[in-house]
Protein backbone atom coordinates (compact mmCIF):
# COMPACT_ATOMS: atom_id res chain seq x y z
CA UNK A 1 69.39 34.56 26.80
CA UNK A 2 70.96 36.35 29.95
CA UNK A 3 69.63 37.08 32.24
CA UNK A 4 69.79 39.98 34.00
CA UNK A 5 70.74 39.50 38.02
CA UNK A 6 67.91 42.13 39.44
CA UNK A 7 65.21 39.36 38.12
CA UNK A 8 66.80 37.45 40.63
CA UNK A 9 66.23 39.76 43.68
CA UNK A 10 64.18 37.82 46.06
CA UNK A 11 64.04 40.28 49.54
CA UNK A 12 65.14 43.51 49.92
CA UNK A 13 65.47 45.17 53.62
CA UNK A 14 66.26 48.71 53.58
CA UNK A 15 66.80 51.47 55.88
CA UNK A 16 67.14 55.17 56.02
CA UNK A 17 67.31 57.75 59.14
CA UNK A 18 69.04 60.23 61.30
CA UNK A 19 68.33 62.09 64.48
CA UNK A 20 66.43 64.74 63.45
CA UNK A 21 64.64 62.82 60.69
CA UNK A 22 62.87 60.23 62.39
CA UNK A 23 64.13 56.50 60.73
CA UNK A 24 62.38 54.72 58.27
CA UNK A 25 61.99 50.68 57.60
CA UNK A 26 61.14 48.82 54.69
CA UNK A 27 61.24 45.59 52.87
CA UNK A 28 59.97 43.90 49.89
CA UNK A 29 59.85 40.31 49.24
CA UNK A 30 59.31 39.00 46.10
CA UNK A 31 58.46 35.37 46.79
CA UNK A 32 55.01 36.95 48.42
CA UNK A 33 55.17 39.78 46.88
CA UNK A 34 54.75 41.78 49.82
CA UNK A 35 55.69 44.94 51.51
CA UNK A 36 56.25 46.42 54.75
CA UNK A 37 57.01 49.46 55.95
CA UNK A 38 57.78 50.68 59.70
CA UNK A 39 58.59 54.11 61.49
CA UNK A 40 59.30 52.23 64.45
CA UNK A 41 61.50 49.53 63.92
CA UNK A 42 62.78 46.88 61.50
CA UNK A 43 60.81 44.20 63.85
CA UNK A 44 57.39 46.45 63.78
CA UNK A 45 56.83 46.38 60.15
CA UNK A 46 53.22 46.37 59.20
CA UNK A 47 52.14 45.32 55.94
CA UNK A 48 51.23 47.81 53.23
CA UNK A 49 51.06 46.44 49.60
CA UNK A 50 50.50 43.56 47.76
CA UNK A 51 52.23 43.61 44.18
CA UNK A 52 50.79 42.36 41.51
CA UNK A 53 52.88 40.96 38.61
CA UNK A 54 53.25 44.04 36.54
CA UNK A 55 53.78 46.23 39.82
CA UNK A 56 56.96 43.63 40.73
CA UNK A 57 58.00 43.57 36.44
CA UNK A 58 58.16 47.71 37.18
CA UNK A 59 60.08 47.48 40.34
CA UNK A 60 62.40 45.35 38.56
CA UNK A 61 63.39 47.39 35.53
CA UNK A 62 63.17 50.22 38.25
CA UNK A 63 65.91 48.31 40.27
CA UNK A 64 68.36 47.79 36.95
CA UNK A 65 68.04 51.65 36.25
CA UNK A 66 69.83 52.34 39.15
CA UNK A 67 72.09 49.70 39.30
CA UNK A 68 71.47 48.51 42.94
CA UNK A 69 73.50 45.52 42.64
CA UNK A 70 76.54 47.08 41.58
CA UNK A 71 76.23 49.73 44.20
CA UNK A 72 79.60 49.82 46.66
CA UNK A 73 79.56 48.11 50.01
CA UNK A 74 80.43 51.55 52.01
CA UNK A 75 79.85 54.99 51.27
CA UNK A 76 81.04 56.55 54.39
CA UNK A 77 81.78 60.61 54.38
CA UNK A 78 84.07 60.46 57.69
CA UNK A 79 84.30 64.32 57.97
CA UNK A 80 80.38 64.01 59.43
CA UNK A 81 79.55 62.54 62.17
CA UNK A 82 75.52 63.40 62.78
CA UNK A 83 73.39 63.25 59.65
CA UNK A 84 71.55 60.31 57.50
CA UNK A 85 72.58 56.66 57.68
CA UNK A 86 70.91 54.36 55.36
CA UNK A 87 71.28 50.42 54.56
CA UNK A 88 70.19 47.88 52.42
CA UNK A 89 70.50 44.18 53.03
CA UNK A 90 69.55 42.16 49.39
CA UNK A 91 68.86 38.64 48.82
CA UNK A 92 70.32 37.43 45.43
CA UNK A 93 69.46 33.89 45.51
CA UNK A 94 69.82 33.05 49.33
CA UNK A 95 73.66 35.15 48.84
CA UNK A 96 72.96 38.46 51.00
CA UNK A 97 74.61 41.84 49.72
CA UNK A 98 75.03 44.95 52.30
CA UNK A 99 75.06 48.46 51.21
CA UNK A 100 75.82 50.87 53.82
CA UNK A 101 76.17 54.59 53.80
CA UNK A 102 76.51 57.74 56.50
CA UNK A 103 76.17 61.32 54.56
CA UNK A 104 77.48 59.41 51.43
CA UNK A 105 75.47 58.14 48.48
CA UNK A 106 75.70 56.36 45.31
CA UNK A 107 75.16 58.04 42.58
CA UNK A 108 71.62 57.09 41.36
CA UNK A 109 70.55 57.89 45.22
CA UNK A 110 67.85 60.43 44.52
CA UNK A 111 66.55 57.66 41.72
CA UNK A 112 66.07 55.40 44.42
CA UNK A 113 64.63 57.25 46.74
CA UNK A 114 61.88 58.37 44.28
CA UNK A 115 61.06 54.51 43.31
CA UNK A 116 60.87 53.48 46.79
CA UNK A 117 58.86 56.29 47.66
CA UNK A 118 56.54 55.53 45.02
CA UNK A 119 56.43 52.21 45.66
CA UNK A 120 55.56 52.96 49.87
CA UNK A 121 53.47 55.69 48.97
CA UNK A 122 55.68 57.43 51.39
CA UNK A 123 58.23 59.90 51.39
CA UNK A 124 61.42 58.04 51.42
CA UNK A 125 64.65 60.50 51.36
């Protein structure tokens, strides 16, 4: 049996903001299954949720629908300078993986946003 390489997510640090929008903080860590969220900074993160098994079996088919791990390293639109930059750090079995964007997405972006959203009860865009 394979496999598949989301199951073996264990932290995910992500980050999304611009000027005008305020920036947004969040991780999720899988060995305590919780997760944090911050308005304020990536070291003011307050806690928020505890996941229960089937919540962190959801997030995990979530993740493989929109192919996080095979995400590009850079999605960079260099004709804008202001606007949203967003990044994700992931933890694949203590080997990190950066995803970095400015005005540029991936594809199943707007996926994404809604499951992390859902998951922080927060809107996340």
């Amino acid at each position: 049996m394979i496999v598949h390489e989301a199951s073996k997510i264990k932290n995910i640090k992500g980050y999304l903001g611009g000027y005008f929008q305020g920036h947004q903080y969040f991780e999720i860590n899988w060995l305590s299954s919780e997760v944090f969220y911050s308005r304020e900074g990536e070291y003011r993160l307050d806690l928020v949720k505890i996941l229960n098994k089937n919540q962190i079996n959801k997030l995990n088919e979530d993740l493989k629908k929109v192919n996080i791990l095979t995400w590009k390293r850079k999605y960079i639109d260099q004709y804008i300078l202001d606007g949203t930059q967003w990044s994700l750090t992931i933890d694949v079995n203590g080997r990190k993986r950066e995803k970095i964007g400015s005005n540029m997405y991936p594809k199943e972006w707007k996926l994404y946003c809604k499951i992390i959203s859902n998951l922080l009860r927060k809107d996340f865009r």
